[in-house]
Protein backbone atom coordinates (compact mmCIF):
# COMPACT_ATOMS: atom_id res chain seq x y z
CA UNK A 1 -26.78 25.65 7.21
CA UNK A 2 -25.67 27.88 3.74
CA UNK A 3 -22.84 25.85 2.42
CA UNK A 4 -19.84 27.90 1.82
CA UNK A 5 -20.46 29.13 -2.04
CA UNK A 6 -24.06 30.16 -0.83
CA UNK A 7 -22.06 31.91 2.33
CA UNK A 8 -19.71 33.93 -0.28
CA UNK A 9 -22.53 35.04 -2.42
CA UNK A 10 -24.64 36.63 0.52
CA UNK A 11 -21.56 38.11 2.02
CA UNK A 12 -20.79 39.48 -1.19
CA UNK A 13 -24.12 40.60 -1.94
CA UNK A 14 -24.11 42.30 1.38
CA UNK A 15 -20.97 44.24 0.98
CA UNK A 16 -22.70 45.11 -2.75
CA UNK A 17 -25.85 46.92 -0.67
CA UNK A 18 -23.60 48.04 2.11
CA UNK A 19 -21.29 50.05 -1.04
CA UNK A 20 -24.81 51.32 -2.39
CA UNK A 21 -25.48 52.21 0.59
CA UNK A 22 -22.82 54.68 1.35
CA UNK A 23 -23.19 56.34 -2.02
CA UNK A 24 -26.73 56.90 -1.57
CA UNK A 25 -25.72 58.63 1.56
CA UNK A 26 -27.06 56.15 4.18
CA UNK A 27 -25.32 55.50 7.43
CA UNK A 28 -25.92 53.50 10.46
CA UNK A 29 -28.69 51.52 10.64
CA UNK A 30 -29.71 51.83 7.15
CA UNK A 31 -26.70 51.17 5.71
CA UNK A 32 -26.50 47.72 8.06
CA UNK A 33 -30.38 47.22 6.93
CA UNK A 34 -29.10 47.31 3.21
CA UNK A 35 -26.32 45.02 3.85
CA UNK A 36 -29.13 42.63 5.09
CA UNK A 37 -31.01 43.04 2.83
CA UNK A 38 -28.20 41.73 -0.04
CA UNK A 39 -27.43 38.80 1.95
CA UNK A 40 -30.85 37.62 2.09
CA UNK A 41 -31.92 38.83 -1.06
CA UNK A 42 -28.30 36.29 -2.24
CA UNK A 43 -30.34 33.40 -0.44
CA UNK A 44 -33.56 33.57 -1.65
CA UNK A 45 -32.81 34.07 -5.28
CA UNK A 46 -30.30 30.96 -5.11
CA UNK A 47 -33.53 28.89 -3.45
CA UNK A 48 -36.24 30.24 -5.98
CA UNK A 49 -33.91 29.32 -8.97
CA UNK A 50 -33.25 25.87 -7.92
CA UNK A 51 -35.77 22.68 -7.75
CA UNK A 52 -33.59 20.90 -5.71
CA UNK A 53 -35.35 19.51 -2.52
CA UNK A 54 -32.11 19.50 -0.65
CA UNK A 55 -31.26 23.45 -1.65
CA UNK A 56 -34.69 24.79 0.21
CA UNK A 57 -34.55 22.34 3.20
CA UNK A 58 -31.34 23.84 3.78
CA UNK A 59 -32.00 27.71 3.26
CA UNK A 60 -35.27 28.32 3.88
CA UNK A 61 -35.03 28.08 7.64
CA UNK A 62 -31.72 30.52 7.79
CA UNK A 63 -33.86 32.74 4.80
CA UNK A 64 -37.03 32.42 7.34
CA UNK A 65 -35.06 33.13 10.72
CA UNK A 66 -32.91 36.30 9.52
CA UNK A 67 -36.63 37.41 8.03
CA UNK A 68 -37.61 37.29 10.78
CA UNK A 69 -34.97 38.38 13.18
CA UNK A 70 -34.96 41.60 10.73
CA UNK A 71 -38.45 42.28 10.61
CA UNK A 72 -38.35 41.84 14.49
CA UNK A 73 -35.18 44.92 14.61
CA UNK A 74 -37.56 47.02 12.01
CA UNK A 75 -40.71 46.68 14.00
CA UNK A 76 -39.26 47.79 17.48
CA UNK A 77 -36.01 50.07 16.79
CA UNK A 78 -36.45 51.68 13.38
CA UNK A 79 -39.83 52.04 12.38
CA UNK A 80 -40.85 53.56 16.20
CA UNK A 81 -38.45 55.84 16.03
CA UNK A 82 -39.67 56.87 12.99
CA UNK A 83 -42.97 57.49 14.07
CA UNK A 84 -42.18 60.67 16.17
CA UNK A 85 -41.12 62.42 13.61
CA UNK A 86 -42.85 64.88 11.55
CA UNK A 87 -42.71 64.20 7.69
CA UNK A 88 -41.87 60.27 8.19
CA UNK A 89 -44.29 59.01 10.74
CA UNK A 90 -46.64 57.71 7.56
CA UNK A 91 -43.84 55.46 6.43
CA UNK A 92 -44.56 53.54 9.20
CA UNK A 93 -48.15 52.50 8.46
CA UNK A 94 -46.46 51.78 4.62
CA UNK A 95 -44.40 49.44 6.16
CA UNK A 96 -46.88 48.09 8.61
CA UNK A 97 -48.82 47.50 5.25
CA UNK A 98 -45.99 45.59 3.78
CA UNK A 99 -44.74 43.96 6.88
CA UNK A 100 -48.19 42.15 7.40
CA UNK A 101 -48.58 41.04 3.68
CA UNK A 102 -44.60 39.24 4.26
CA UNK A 103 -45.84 37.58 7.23
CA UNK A 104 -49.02 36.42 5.47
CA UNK A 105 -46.87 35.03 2.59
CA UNK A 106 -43.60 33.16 5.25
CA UNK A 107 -46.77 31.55 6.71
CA UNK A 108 -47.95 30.23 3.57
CA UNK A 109 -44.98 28.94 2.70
CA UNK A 110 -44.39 27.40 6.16
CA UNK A 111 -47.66 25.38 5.46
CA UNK A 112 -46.06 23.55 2.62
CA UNK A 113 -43.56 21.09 2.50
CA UNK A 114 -40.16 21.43 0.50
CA UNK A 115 -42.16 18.56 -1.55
CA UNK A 116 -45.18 20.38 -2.16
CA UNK A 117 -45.73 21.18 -6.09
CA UNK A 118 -47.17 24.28 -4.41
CA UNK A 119 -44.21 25.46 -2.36
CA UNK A 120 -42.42 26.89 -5.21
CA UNK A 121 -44.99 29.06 -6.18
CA UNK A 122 -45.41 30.41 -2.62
CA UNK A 123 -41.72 30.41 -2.14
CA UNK A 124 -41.98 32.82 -5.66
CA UNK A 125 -44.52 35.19 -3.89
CA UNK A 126 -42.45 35.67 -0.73
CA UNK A 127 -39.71 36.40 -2.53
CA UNK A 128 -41.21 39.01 -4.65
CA UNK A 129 -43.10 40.66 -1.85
CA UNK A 130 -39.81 40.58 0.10
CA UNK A 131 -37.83 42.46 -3.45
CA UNK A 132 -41.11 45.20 -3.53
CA UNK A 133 -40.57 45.88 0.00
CA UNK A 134 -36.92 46.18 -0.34
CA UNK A 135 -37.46 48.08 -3.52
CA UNK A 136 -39.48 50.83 -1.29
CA UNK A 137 -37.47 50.67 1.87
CA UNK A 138 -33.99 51.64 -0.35
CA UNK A 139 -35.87 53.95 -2.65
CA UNK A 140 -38.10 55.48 -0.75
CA UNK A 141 -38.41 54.71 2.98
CA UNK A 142 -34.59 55.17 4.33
CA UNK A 143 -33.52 57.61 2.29
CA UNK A 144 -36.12 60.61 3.79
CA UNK A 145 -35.85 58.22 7.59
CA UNK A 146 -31.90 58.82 7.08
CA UNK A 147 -32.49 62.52 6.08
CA UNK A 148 -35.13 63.35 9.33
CA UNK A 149 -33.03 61.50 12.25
CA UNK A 150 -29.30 62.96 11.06
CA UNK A 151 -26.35 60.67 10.88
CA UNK A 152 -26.02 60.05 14.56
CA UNK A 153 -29.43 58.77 15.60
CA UNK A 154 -29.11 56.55 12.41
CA UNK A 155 -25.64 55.34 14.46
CA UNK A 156 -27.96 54.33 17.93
CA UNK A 157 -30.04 52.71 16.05
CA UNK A 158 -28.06 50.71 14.40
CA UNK A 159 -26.67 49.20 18.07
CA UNK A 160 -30.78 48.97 19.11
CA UNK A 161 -31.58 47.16 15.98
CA UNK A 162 -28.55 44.53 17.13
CA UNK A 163 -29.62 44.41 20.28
CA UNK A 164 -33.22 43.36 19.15
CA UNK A 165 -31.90 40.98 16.97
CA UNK A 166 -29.55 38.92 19.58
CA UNK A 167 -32.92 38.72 21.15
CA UNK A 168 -34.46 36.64 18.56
């Protein structure tokens, strides 16, 4: 469990994304996906700066599990819905693409442990696959997603992405 410092910094990293956000003209479930995004993004840049055993036993698995729980809310709400639509259905295979490549690299660094003079290294490539893909989703992806559903199916999604998530 994040102690509190590590708590303050993602929740402040997520209001950062969630204010970017907003004056990049997202709403709904893009700006919550940014917001994520920062408070993850917090985590994993606190873990791949510090050598301390105790720091990634401790946030690695919440790092991992909201990863995952995202990824999960992506693959089933968002990125579908996306698919329908003329103009945007190729970002989906892009993030398929990406998605895949993050799952190869959480595996890798499940296979280590925190001890591992290896596990820093693959802890290092998650983390920069996870800051390209963010890089591309905020950039690129949401921004014309945002722009073809209008700001109320970016609202309903938002709710099916939680609903996905509580799932997990």
């Amino acid at each position: 469990m994040p102690n509190n410092a590590d708590k303050v910094m993602s929740g402040l990293m997520g209001a950062v994304k969630d204010i970017k956000a907003g004056f990049k003209g997202l709403t709904g479930v893009f700006m919550h996906l940014m917001e994520e995004h920062g408070k993850v993004g917090a985590l994993i840049r606190r873990v791949a700066k510090s050598d301390d055993i105790a720091v990634r036993a401790e946030l690695y698995p919440k790092i991992r599990r909201d990863l995952l729980a995202h990824e999960k809310g992506e693959l089933k709400v968002v990125y579908p819905a996306l698919a329908k639509l003329p103009g945007v259905s190729a970002i989906e295979l892009a993030h398929a693409r990406e998605a895949s490549e993050l799952e190869i690299a959480l595996a890798d660094v499940d296979s280590l442990a925190f001890t591992d003079p290896g596990w820093a290294p693959a802890f290092q490539r998650l983390a920069d696959l996870v800051a390209e893909h963010v890089k591309h989703e905020e950039s690129e992806f949401f921004p014309k997603a945002q722009q073809a559903l209008g700001e109320e199916r970016a609202e309903q999604l938002r709710s099916e992405f939680e609903a996905v998530k509580k799932q997990s």
